[in-house]
C-alpha atoms as a PDB file:
ATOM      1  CA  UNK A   1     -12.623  -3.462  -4.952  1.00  0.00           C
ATOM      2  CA  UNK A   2      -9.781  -4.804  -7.481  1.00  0.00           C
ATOM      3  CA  UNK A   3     -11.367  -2.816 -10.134  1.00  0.00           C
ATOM      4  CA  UNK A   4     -10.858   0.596  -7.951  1.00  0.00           C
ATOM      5  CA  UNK A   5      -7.134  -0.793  -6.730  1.00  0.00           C
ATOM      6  CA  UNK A   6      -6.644  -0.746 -10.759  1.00  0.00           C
ATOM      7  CA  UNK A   7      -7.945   2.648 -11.545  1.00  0.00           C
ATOM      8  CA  UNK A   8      -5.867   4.221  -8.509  1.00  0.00           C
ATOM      9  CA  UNK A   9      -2.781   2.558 -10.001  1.00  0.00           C
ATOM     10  CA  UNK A  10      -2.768   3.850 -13.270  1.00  0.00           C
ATOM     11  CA  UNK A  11      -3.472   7.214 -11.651  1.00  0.00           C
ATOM     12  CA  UNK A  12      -0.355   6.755  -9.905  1.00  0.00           C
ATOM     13  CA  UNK A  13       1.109   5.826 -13.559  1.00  0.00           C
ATOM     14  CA  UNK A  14       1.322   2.412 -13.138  1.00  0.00           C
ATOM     15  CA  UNK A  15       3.002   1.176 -16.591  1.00  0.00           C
ATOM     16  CA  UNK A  16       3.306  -2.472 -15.803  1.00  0.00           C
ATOM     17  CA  UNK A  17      -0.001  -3.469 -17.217  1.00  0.00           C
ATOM     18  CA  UNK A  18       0.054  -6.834 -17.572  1.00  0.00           C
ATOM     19  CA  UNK A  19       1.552  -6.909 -13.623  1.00  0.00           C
ATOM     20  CA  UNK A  20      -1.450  -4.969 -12.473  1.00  0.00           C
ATOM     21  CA  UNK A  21      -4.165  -7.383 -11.774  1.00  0.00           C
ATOM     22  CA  UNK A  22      -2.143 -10.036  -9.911  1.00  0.00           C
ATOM     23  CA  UNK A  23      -0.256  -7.429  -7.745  1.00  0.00           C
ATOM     24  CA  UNK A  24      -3.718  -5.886  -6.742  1.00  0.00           C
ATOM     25  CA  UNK A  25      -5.135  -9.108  -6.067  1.00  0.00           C
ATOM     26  CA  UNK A  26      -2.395 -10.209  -3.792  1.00  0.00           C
ATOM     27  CA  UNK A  27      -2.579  -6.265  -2.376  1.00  0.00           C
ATOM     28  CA  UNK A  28      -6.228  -6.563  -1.588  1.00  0.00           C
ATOM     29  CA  UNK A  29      -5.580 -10.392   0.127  1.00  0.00           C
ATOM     30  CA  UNK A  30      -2.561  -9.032   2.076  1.00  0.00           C
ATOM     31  CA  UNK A  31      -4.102  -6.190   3.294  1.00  0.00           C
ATOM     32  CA  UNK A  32      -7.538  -8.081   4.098  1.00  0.00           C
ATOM     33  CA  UNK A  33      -6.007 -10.984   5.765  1.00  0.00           C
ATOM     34  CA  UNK A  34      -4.260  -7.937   8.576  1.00  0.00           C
ATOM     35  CA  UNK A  35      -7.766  -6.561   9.335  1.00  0.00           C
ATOM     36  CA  UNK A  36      -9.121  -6.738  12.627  1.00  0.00           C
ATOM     37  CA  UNK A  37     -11.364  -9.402  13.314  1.00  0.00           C
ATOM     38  CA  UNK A  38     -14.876  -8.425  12.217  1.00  0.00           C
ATOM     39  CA  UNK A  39     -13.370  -5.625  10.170  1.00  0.00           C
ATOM     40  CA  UNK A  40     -14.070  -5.759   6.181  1.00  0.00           C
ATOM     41  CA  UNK A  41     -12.561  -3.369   3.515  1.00  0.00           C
ATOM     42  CA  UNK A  42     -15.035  -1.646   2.506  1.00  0.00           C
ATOM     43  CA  UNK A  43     -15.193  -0.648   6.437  1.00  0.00           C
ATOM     44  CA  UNK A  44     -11.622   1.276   5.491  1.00  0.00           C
ATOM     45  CA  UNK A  45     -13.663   3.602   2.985  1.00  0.00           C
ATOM     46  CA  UNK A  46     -11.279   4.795   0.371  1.00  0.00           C
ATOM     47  CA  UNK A  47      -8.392   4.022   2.711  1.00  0.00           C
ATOM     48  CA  UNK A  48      -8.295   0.314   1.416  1.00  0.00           C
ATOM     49  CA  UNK A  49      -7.935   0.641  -1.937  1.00  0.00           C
ATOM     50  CA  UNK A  50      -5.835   3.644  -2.165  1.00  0.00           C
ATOM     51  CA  UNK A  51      -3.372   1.129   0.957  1.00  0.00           C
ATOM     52  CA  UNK A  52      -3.601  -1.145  -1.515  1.00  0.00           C
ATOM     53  CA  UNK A  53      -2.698   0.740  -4.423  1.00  0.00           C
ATOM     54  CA  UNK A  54       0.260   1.988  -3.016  1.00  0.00           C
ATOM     55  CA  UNK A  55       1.531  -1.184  -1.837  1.00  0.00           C
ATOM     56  CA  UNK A  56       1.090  -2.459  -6.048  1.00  0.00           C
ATOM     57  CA  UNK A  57       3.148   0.641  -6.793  1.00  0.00           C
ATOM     58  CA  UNK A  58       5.888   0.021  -4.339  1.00  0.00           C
ATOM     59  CA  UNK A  59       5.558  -3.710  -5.742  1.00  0.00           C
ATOM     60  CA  UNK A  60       5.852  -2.199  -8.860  1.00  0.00           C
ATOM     61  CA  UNK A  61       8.894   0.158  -8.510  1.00  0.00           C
ATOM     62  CA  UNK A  62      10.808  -3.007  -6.713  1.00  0.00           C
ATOM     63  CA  UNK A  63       9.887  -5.073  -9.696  1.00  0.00           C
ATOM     64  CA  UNK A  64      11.390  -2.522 -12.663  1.00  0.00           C
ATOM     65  CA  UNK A  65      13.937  -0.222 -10.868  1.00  0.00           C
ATOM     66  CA  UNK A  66      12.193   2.629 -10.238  1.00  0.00           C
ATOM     67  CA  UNK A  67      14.191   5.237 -11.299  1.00  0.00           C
ATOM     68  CA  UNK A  68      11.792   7.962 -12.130  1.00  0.00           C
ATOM     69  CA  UNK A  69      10.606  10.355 -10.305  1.00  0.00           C
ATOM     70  CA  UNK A  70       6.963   9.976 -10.041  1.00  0.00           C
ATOM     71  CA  UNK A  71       3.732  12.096  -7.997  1.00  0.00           C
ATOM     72  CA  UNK A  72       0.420  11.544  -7.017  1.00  0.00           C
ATOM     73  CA  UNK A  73      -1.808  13.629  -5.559  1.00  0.00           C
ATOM     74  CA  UNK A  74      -5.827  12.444  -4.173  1.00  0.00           C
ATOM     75  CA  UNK A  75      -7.169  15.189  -1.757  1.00  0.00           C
ATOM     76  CA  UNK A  76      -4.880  16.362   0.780  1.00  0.00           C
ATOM     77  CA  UNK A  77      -2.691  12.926   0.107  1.00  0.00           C
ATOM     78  CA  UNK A  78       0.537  13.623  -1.964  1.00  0.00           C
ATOM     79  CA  UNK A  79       2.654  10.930  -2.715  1.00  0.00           C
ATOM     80  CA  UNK A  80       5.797  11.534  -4.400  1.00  0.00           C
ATOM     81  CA  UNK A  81       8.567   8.667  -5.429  1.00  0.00           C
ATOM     82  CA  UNK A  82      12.019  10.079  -6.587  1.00  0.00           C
ATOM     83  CA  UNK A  83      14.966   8.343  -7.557  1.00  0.00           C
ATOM     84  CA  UNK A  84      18.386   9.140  -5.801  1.00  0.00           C
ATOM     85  CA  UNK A  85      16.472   9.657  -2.679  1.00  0.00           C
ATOM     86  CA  UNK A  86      18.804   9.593   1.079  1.00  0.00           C
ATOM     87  CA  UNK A  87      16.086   6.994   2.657  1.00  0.00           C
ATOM     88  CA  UNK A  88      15.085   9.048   5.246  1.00  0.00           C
ATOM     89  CA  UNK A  89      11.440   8.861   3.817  1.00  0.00           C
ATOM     90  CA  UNK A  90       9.190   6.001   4.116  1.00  0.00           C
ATOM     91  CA  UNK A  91       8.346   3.080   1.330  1.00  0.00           C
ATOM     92  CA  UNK A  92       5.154   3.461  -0.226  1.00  0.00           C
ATOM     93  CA  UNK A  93       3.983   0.212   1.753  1.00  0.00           C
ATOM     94  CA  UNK A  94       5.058   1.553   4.920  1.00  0.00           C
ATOM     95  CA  UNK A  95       2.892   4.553   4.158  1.00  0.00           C
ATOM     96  CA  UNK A  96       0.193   2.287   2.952  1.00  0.00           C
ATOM     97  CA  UNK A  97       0.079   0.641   6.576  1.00  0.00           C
ATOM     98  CA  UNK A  98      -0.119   3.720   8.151  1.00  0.00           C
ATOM     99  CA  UNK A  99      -2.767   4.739   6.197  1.00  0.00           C
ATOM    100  CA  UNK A 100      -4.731   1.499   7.384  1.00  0.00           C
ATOM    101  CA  UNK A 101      -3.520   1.511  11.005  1.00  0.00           C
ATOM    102  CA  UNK A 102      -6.514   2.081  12.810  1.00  0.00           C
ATOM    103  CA  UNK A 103      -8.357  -0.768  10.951  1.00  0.00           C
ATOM    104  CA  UNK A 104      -5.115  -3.506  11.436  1.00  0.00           C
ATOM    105  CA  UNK A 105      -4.023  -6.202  13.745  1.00  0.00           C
ATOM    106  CA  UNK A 106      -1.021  -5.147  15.802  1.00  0.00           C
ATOM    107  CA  UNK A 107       1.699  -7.312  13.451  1.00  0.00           C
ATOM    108  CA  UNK A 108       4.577  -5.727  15.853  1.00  0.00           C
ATOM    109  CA  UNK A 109       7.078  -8.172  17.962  1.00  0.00           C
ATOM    110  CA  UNK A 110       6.115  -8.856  21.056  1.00  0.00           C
ATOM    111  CA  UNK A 111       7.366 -11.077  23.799  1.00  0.00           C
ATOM    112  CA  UNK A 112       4.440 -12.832  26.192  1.00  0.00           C
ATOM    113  CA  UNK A 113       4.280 -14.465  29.201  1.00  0.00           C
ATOM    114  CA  UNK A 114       8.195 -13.697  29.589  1.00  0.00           C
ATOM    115  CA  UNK A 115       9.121 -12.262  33.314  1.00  0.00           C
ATOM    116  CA  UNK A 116      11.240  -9.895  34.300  1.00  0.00           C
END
């Protein structure tokens, strides 16, 4: 799975090398340790390491600045980073859970056994 996590990043024009492997590695445990109980990654189909390549990318773009403008395209996915932006669009890793949603834990705020 870290071996397709790498080849989607430098799709995505990861140039950060020697940052690759650990970022994917800690992508793939992130991401693994949210799954549903009884749910494995390779039960996300390409969803899991394309979530977890996205989240190395945003990593990635946190890590050096960012400041090009940068798009990816797999199927009907586009994903486009550009520098200057107003905000109003979503990080990569908020993307990347959305792509995973319907195979992670709820990891929203909630308040139990509170009346009222």
């Amino acid at each position: 799975m870290t071996e397709q996590i790498l080849t989607l990043c430098r799709a995505m024009g990861a140039g950060q090398e020697e940052l690759l492997l650990p970022l994917a590695q800690a992508a793939e445990s992130r991401l693994a340790g949210r799954l549903k109980g009884g749910t494995a990654p390779e039960d996300c189909g390409p969803a899991f390491p394309l979530a977890a390549a996205m989240l190395v990318m945003d990593g990635l773009s946190g890590m050096t600045g960012g400041g090009e403008t940068a798009s990816f395209t797999a199927g009907d996915l586009t994903i486009r980073r550009e520098s200057g932006g107003s905000g109003s669009g979503k990080s990569l890793s908020a993307r990347a859970e959305g792509l995973l949603a319907p195979w992670l834990r709820d990891g929203r705020f909630v308040f139990q056994g509170v009346e009222g």
